[in-house]
Protein backbone atom coordinates (compact mmCIF):
# COMPACT_ATOMS: atom_id res chain seq x y z
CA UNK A 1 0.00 0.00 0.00
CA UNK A 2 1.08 3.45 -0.85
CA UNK A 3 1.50 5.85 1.68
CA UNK A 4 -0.69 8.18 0.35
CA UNK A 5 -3.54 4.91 0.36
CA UNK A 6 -1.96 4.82 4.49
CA UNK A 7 -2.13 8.48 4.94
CA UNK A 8 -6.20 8.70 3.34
CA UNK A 9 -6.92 5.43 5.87
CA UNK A 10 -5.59 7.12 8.73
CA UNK A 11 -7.17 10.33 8.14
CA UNK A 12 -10.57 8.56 7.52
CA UNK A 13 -9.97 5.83 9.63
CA UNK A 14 -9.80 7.97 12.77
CA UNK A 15 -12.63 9.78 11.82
CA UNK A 16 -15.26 7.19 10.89
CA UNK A 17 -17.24 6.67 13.81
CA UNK A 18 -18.17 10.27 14.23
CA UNK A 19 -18.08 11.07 10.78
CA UNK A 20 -21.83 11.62 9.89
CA UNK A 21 -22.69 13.53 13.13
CA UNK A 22 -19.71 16.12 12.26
CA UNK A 23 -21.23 17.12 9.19
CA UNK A 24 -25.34 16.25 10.11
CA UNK A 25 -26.98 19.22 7.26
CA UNK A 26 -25.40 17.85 4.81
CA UNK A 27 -28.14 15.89 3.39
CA UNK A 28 -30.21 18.11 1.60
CA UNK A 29 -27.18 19.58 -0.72
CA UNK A 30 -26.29 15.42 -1.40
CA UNK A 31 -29.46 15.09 -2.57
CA UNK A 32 -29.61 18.32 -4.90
CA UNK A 33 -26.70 17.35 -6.04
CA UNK A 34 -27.41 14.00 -7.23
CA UNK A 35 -30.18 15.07 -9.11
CA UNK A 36 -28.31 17.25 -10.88
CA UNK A 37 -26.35 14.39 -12.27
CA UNK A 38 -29.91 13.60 -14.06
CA UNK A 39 -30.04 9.77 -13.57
CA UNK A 40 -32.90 8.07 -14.79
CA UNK A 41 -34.68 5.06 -13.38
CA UNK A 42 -32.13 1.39 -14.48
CA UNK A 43 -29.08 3.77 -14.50
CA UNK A 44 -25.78 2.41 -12.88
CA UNK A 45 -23.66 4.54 -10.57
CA UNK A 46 -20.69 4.90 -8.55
CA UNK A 47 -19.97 6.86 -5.44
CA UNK A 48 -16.33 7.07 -5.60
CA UNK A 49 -14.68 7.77 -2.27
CA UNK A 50 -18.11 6.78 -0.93
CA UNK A 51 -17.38 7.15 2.95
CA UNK A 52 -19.66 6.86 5.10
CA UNK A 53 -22.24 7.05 2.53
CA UNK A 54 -24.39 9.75 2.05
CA UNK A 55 -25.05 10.11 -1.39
CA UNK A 56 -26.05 6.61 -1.43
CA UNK A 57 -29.80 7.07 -0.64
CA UNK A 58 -30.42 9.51 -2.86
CA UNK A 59 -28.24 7.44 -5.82
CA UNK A 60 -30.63 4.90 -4.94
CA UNK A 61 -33.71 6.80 -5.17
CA UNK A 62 -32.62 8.17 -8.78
CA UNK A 63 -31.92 4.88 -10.03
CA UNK A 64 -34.71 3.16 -8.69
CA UNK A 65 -34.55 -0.74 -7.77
CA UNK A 66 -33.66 -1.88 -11.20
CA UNK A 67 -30.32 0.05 -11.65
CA UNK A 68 -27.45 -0.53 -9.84
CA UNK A 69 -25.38 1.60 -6.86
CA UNK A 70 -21.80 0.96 -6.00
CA UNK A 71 -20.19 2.62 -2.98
CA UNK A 72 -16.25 2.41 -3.19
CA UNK A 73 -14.20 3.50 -0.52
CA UNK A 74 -10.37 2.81 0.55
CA UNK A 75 -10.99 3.00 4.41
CA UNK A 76 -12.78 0.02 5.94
CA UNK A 77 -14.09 1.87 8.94
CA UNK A 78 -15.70 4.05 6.03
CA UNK A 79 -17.71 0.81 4.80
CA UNK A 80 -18.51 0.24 8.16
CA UNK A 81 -20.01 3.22 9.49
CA UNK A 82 -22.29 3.13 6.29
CA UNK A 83 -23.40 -0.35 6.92
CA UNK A 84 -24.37 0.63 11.08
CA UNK A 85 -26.17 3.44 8.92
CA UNK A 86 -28.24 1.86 6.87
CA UNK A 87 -26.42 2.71 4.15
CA UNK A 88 -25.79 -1.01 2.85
CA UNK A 89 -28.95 -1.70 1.56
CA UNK A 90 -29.00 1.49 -1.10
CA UNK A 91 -25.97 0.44 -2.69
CA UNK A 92 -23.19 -1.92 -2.95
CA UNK A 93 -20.46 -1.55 -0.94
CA UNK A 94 -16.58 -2.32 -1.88
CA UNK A 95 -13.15 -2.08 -0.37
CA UNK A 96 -11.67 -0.22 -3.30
CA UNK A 97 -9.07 2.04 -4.86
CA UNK A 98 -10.30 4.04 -7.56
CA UNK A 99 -7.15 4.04 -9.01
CA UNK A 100 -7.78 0.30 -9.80
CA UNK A 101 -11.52 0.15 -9.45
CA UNK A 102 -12.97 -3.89 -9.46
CA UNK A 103 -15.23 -2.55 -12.35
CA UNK A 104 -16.13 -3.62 -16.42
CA UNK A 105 -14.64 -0.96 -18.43
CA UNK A 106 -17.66 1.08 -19.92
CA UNK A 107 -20.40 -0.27 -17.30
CA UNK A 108 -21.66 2.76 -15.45
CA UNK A 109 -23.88 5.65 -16.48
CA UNK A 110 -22.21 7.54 -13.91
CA UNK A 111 -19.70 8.37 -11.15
CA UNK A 112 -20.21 10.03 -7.87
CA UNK A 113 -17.15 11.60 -6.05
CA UNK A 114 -17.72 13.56 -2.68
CA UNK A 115 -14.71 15.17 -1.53
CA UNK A 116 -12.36 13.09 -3.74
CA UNK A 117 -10.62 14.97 -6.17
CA UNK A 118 -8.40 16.33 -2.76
CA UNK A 119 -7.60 13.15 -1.93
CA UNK A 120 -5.99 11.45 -5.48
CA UNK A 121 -2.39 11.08 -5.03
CA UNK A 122 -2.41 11.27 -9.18
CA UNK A 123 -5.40 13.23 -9.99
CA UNK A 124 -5.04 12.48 -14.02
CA UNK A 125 -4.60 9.29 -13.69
CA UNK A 126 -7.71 8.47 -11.04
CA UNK A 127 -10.08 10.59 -13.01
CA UNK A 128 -8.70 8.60 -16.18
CA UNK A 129 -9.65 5.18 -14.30
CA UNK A 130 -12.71 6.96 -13.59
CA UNK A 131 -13.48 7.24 -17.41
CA UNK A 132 -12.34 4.39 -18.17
CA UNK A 133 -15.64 2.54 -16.43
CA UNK A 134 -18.08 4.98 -17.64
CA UNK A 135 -20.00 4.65 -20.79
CA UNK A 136 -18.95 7.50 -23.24
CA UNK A 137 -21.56 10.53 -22.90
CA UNK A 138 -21.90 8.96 -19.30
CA UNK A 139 -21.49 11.58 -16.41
CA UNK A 140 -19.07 12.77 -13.46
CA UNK A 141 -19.99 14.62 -10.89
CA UNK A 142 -16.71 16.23 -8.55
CA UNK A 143 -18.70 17.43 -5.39
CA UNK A 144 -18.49 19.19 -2.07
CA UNK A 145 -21.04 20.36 0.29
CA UNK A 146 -19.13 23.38 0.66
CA UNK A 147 -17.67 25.53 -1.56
CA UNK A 148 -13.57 26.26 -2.03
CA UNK A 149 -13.52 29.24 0.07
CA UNK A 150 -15.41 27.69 2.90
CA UNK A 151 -14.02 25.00 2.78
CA UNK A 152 -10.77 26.49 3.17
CA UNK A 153 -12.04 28.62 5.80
CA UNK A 154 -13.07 25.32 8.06
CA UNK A 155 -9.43 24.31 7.63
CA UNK A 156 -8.05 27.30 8.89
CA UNK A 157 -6.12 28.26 5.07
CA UNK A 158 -6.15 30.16 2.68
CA UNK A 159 -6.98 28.93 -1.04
CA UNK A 160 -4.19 28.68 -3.31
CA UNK A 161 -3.37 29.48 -7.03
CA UNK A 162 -2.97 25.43 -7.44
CA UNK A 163 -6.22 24.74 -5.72
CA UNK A 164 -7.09 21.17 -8.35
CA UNK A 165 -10.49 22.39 -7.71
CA UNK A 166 -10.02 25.98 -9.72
CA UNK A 167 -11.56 25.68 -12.60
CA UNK A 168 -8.52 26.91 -14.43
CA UNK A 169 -6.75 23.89 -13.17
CA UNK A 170 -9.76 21.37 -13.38
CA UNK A 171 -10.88 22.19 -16.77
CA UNK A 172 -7.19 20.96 -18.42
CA UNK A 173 -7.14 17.81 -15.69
CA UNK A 174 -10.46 16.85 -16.76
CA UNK A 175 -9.96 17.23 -20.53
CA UNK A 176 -6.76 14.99 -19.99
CA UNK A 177 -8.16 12.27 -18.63
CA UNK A 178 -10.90 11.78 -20.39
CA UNK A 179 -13.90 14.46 -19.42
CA UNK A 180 -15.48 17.23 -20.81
CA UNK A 181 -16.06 20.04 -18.37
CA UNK A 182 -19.63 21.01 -18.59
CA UNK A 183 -21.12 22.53 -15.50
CA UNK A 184 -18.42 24.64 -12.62
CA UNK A 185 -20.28 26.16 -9.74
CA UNK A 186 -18.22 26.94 -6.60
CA UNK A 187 -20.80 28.69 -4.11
CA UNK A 188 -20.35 28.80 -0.03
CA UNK A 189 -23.27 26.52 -0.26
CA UNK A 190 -21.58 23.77 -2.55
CA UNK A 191 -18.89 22.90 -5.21
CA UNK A 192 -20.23 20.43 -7.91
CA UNK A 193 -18.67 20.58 -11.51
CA UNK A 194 -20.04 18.02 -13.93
CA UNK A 195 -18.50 16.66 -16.65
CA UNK A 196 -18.94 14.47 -19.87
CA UNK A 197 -17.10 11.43 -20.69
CA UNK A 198 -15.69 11.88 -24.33
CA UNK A 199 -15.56 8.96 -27.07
């Protein structure tokens, strides 16, 4: 395991139990944000980075019983808190890197990531294995229920010229591994960007 895979379980791992409780309004701006992804009813999804969980419920609800929800997270006390929280029966869960996701090339409709893109030790090459098991014309939604400056705020920084999440930065990442940029919105309420596999 690499030590950034060591550093993310620690971090996580630590963090887990409480996780959910830390952050408890966050539900509402999951949910807007998953319908923005514009899932229909037998569409198949991942939530990359999936913690604890949240967006599963809501995945679930857009894709209805026939589709399919995965939940893939690196930290095992991630997967756990989501299965004391329900969260289990909306999706399935899996002990996963996204850098080598246990996934068909070209299966999904769709990919999920909460939080994520800050945590890729080789952000071209994750969002590439991202692509790689989404459908072309298939979606990606990069999410945060709080936007950049907030954000940074809550960590006690200041945001930086090489913020990945910049949309001067993100739009060239995304392009080069695969994604068409098609929706940036950075608000103090939210950060979602949606892109576009390409062909």
């Amino acid at each position: 395991m690499s030590d950034d895979h060591t550093h993310v379980q620690e971090f996580f791992g630590a963090r887990a139990a409480d996780w959910d409780s830390r952050f408890p309004d966050d539900g509402p701006v999951y949910a807007a944000a998953v319908a923005e992804l514009g899932l229909r009813a037998g569409d198949r999804v991942l939530d990359a980075g999936c913690g604890t969980g949240r967006a599963l419920p809501p995945l679930r609800g857009a894709v209805g019983r026939s589709g399919v929800v995965l939940g893939a997270d690196l930290t095992p006390a991630m997967l756990e808190a989501a299965v004391r929280a329900g969260r289990g029966h909306d999706g399935l869960l899996l002990l996963a890197d996204v850098a080598a996701l246990p996934v068909r090339s070209d299966s999904l409709d769709a990919v999920f990531a909460a939080g994520l893109i800050a945590h890729l030790p080789q952000p071209e090459e994750n969002l590439r294995e991202l692509a790689r098991v989404v459908r072309p014309g298939g979606t990606l939604a990069l999410f945060h229920p709080i936007g950049r400056t907030a954000l940074a705020a809550r960590q006690g920084r200041q945001i930086t010229p090489d913020d990945l999440r910049a949309e001067p930065n993100l739009r060239p990442l995304l392009a080069g591994s695969g994604w068409r940029l098609t929706s940036y919105a950075d608000e103090d309420a939210r950060f979602l960007t949606l892109a576009v596999r390409e062909s």
